[in-house]
PDB file of N, CA and C in Angstrom:
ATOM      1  N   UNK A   1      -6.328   9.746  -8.900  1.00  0.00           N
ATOM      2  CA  UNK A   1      -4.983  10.244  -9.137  1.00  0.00           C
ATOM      3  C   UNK A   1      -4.249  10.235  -7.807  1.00  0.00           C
ATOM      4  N   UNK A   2      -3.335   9.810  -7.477  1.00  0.00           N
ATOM      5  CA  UNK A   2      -1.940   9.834  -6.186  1.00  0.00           C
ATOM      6  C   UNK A   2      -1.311  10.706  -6.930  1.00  0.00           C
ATOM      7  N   UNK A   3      -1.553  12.069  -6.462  1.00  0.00           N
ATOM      8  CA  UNK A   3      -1.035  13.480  -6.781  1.00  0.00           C
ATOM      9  C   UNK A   3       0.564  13.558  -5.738  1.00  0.00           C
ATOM     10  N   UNK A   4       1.653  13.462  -6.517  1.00  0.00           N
ATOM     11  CA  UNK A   4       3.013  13.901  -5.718  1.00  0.00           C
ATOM     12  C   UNK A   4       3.210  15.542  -5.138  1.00  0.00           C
ATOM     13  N   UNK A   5       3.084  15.660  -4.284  1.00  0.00           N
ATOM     14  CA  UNK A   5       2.977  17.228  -3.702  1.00  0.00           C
ATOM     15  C   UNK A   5       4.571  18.166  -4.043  1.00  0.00           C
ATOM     16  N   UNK A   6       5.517  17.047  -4.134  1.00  0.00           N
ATOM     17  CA  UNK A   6       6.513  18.025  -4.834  1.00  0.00           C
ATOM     18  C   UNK A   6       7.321  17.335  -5.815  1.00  0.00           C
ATOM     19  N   UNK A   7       6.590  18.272  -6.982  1.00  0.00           N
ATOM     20  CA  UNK A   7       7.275  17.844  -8.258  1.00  0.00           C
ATOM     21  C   UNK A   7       8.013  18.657  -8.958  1.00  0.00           C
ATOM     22  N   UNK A   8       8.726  18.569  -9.891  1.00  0.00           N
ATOM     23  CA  UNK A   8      10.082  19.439 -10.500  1.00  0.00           C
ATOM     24  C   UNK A   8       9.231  20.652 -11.250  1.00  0.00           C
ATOM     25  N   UNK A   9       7.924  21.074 -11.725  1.00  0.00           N
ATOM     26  CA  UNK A   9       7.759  22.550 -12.563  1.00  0.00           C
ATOM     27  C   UNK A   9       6.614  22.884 -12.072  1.00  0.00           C
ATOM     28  N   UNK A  10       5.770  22.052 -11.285  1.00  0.00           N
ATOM     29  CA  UNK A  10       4.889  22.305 -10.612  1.00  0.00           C
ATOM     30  C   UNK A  10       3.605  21.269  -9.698  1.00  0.00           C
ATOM     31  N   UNK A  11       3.735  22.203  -8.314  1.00  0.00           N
ATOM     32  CA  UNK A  11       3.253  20.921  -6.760  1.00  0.00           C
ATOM     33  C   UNK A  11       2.253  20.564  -7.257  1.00  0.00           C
ATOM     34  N   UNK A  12       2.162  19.337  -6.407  1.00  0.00           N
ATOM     35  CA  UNK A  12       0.762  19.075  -6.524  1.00  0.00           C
ATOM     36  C   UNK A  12      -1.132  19.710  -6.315  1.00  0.00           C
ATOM     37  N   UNK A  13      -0.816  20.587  -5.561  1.00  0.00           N
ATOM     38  CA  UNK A  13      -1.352  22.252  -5.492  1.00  0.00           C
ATOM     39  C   UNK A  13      -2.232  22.562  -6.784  1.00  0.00           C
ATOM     40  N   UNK A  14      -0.791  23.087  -7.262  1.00  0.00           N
ATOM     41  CA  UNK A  14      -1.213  23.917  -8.309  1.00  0.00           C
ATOM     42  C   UNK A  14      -2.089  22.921  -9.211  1.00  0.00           C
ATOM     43  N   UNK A  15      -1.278  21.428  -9.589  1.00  0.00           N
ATOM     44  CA  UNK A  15      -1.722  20.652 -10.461  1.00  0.00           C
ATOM     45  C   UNK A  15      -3.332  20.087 -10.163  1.00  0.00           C
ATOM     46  N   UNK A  16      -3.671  20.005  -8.674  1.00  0.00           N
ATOM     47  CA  UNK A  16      -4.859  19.871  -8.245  1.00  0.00           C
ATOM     48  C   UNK A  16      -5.558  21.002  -9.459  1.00  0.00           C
ATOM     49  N   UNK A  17      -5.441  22.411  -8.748  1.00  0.00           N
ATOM     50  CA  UNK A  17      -6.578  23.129  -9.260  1.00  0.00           C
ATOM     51  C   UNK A  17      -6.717  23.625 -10.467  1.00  0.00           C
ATOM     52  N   UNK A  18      -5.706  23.068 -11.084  1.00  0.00           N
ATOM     53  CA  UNK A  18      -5.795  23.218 -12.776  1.00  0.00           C
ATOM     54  C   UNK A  18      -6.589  21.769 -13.159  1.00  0.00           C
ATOM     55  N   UNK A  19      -6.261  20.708 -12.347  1.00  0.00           N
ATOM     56  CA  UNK A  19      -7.515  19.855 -13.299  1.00  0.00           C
ATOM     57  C   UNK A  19      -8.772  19.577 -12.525  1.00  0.00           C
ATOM     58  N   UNK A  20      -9.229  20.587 -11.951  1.00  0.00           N
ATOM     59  CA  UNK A  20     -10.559  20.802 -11.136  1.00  0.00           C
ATOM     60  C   UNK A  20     -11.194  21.835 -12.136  1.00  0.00           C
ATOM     61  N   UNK A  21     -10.167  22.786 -12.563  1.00  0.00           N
ATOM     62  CA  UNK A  21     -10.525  23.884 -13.306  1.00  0.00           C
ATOM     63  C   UNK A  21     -11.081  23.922 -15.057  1.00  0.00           C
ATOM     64  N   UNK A  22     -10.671  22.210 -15.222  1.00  0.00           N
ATOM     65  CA  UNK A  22     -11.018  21.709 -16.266  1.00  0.00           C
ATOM     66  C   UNK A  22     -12.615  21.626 -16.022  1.00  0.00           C
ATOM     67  N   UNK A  23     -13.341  21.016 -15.213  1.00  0.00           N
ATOM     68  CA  UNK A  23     -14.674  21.335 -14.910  1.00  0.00           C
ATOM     69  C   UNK A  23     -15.071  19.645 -15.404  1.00  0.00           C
ATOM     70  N   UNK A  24     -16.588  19.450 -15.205  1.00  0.00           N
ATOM     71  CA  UNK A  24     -17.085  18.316 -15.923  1.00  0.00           C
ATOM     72  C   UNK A  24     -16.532  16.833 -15.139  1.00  0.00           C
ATOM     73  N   UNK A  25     -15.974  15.878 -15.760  1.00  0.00           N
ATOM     74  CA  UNK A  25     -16.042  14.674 -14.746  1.00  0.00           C
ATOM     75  C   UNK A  25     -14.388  14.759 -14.120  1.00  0.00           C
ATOM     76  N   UNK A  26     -13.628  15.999 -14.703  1.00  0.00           N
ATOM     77  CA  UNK A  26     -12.778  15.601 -13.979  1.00  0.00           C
ATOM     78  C   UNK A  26     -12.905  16.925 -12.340  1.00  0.00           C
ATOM     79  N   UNK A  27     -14.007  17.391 -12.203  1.00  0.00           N
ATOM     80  CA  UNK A  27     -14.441  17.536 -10.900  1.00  0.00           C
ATOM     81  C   UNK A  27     -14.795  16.207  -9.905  1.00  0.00           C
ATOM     82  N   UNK A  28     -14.937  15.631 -10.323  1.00  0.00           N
ATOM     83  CA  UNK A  28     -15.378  14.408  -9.538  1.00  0.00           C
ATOM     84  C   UNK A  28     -14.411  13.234  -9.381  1.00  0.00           C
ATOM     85  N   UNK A  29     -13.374  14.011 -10.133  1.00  0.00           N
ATOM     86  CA  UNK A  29     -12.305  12.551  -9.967  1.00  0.00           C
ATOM     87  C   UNK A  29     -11.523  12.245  -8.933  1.00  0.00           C
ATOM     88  N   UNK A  30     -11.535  11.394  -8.142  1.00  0.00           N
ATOM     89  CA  UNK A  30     -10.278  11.194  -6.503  1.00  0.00           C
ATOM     90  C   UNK A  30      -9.160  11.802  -6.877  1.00  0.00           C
ATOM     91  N   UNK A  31      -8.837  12.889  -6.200  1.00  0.00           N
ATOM     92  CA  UNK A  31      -7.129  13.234  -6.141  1.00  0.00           C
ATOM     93  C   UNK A  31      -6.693  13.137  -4.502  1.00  0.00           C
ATOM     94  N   UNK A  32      -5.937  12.165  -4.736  1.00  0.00           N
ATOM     95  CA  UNK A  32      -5.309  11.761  -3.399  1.00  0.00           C
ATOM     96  C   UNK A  32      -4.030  12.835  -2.734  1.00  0.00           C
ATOM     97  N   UNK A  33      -3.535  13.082  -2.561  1.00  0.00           N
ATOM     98  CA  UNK A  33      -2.059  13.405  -2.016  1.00  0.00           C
ATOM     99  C   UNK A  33      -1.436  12.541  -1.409  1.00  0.00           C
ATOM    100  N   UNK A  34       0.097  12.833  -2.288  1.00  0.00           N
ATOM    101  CA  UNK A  34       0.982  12.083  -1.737  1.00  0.00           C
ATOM    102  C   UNK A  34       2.412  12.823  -1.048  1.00  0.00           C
ATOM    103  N   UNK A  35       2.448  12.629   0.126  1.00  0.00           N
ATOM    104  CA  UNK A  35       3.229  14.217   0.621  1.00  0.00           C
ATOM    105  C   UNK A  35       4.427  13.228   2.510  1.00  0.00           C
ATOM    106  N   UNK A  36       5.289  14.034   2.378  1.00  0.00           N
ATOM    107  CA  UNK A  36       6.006  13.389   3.049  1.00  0.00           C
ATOM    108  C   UNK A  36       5.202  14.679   4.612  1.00  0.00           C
ATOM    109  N   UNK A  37       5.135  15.623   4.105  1.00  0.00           N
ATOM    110  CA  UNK A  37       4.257  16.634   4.923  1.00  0.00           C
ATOM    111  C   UNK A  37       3.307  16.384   5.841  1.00  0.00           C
ATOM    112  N   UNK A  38       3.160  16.159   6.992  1.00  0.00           N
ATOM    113  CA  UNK A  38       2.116  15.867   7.692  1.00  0.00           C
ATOM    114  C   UNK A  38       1.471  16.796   8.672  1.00  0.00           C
ATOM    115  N   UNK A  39       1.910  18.382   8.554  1.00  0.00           N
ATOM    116  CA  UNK A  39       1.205  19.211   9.168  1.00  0.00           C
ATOM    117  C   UNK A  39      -0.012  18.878   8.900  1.00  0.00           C
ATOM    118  N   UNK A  40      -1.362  19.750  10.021  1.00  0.00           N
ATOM    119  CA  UNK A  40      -2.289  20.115   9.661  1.00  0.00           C
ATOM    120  C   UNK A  40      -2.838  20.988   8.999  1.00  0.00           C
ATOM    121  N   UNK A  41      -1.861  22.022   8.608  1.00  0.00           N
ATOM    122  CA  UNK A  41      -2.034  22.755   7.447  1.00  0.00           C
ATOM    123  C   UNK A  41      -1.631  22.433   5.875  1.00  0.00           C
ATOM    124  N   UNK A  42      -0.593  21.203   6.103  1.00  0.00           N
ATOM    125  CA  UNK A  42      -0.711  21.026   4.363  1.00  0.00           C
ATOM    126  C   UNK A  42      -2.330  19.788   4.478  1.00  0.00           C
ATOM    127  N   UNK A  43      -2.436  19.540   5.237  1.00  0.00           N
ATOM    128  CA  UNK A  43      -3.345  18.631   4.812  1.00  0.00           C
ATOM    129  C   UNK A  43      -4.720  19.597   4.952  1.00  0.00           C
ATOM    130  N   UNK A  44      -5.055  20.827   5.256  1.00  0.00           N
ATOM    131  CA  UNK A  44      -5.867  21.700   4.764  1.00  0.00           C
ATOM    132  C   UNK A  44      -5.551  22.233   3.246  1.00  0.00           C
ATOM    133  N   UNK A  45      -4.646  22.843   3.336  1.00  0.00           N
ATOM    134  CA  UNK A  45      -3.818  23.561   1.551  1.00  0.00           C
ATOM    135  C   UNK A  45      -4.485  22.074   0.906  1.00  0.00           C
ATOM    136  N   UNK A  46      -4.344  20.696   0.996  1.00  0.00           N
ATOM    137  CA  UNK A  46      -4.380  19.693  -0.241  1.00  0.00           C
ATOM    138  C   UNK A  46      -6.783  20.114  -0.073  1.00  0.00           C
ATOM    139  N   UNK A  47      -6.867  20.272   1.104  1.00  0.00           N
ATOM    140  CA  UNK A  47      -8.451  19.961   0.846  1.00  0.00           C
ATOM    141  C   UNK A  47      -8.720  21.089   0.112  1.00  0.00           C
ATOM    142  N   UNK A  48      -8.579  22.399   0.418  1.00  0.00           N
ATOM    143  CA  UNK A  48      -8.961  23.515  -0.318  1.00  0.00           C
ATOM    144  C   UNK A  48      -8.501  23.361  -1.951  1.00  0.00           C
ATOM    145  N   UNK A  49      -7.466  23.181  -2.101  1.00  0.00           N
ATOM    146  CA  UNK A  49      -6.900  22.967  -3.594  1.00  0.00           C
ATOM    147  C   UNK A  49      -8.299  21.473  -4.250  1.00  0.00           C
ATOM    148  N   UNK A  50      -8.817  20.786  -3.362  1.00  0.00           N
ATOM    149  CA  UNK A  50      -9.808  19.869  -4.237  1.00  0.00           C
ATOM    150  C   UNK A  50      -8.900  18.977  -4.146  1.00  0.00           C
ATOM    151  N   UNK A  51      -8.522  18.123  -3.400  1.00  0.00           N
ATOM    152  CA  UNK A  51      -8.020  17.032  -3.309  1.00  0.00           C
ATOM    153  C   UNK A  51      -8.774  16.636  -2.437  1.00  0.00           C
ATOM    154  N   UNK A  52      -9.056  15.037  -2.488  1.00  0.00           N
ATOM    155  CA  UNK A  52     -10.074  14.524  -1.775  1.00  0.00           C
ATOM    156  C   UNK A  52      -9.671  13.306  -0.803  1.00  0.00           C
ATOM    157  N   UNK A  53      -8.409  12.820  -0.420  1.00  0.00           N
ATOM    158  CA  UNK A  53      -7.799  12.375   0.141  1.00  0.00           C
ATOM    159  C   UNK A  53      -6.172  12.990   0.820  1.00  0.00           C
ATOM    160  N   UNK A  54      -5.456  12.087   1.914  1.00  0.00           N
ATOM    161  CA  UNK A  54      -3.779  12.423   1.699  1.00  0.00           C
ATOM    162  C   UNK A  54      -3.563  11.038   2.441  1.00  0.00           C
ATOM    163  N   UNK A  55      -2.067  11.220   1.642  1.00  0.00           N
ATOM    164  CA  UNK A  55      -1.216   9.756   2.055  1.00  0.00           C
ATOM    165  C   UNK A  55       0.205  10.421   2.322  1.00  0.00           C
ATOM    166  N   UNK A  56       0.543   9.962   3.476  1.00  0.00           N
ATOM    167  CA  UNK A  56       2.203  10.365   4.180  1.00  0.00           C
ATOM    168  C   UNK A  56       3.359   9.302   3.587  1.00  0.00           C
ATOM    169  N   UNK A  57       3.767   9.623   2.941  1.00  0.00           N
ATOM    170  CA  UNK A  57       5.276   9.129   2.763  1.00  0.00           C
ATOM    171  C   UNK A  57       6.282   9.116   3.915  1.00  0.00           C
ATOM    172  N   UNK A  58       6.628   7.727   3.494  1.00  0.00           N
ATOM    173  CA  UNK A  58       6.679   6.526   3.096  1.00  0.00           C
ATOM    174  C   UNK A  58       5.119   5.814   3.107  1.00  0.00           C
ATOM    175  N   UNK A  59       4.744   5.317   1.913  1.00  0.00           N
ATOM    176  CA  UNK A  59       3.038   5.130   1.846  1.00  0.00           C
ATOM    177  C   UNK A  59       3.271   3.499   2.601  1.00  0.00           C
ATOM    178  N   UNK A  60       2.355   3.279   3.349  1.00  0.00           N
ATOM    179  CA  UNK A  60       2.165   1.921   4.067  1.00  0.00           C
ATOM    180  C   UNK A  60       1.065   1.391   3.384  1.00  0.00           C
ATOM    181  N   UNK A  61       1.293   0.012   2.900  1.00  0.00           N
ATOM    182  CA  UNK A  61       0.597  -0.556   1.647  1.00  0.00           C
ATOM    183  C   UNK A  61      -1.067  -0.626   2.468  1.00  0.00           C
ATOM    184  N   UNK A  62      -1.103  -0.608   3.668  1.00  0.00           N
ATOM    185  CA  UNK A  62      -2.661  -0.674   4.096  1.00  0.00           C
ATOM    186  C   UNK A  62      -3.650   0.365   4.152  1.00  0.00           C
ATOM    187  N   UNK A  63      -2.567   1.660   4.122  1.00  0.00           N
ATOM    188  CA  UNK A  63      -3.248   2.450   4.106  1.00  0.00           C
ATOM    189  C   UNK A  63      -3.882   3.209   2.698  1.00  0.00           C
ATOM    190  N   UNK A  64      -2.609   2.585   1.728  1.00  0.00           N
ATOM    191  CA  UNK A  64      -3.037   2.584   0.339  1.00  0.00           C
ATOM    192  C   UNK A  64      -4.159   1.972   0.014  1.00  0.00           C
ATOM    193  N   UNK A  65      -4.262   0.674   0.358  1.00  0.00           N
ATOM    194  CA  UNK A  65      -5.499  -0.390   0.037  1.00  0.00           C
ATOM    195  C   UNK A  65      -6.964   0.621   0.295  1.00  0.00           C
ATOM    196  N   UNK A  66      -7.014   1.112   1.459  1.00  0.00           N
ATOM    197  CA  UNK A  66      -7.940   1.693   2.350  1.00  0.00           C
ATOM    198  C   UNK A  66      -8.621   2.610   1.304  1.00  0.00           C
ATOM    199  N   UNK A  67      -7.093   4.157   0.872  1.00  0.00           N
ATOM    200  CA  UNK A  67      -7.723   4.761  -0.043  1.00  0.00           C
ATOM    201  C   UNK A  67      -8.273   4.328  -1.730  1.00  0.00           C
ATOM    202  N   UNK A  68      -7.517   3.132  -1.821  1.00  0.00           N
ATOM    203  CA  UNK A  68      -8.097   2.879  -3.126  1.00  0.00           C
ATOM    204  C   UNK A  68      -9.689   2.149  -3.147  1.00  0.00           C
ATOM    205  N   UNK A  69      -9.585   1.152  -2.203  1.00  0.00           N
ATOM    206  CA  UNK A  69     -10.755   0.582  -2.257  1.00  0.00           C
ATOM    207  C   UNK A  69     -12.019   2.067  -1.679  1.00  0.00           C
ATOM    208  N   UNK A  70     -11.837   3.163  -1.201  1.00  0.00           N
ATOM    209  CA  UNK A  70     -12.849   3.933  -0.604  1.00  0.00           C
ATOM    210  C   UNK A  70     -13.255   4.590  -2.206  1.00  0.00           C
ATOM    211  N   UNK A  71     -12.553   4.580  -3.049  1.00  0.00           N
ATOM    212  CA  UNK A  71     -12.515   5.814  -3.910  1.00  0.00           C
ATOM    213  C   UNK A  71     -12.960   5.088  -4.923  1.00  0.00           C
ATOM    214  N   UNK A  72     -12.407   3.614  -5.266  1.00  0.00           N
ATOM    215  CA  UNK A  72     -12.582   2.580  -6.347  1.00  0.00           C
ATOM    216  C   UNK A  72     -14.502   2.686  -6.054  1.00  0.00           C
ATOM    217  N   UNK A  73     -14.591   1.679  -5.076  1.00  0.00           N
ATOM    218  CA  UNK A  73     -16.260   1.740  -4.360  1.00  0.00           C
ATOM    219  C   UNK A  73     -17.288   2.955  -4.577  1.00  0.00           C
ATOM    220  N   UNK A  74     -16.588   4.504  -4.449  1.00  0.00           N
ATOM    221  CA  UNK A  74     -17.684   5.312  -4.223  1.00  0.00           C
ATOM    222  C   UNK A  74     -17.613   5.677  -5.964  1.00  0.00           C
ATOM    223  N   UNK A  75     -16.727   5.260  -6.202  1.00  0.00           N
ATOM    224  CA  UNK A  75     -16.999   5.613  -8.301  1.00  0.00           C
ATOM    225  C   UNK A  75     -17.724   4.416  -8.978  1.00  0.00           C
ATOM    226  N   UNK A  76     -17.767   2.738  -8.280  1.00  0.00           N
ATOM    227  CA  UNK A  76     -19.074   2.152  -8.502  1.00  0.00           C
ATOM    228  C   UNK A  76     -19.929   1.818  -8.701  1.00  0.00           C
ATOM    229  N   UNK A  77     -20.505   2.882  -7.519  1.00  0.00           N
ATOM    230  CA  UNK A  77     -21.540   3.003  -6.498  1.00  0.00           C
ATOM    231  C   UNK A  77     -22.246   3.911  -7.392  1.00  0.00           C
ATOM    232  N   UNK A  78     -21.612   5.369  -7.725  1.00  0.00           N
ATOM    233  CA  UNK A  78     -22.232   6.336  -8.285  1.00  0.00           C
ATOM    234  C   UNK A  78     -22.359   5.978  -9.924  1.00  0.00           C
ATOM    235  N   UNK A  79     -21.967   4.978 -10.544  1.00  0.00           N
ATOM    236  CA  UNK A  79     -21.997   4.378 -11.454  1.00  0.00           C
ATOM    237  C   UNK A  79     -23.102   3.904 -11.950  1.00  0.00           C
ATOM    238  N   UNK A  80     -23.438   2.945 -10.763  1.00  0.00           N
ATOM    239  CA  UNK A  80     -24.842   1.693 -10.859  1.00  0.00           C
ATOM    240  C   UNK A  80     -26.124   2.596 -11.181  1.00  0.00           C
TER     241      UNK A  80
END
């Protein structure tokens, strides 16, 4: 999931830990962040909330590649 960190009824935050809170495989699913935010504290707030990546807006297509292929690979991997 490329989770938008600010959305119109509710952040990406909240939306993280409501579908973590679902339990089962969607604990294990990549939630990226996507956040124009680049403190070191939102990019703590996205790890604690269970997000397992972040991406800074404006997204640079290499760094996209990077997270998809890391996340595509380790779901795979744990597959095989």
């Amino acid at each position: 999931i490329l989770m938008d960190m600010q959305m119109p009824e509710m952040d990406g935050i909240e939306a993280t830990v409501k579908i973590r809170e679902l339990g089962g495989e969607w604990t294990s699913l990549p939630i990226v962040a996507l956040t124009a935010n680049v403190m070191e504290n939102d990019r703590d707030a996205c790890t604690r909330a269970g997000m397992d990546g972040f991406l800074t807006k404006p997204v640079r297509r290499d760094e996209l590649l990077r997270v998809l292929q890391r996340w595509g690979r380790e779901r795979l991997e744990r597959a095989a």
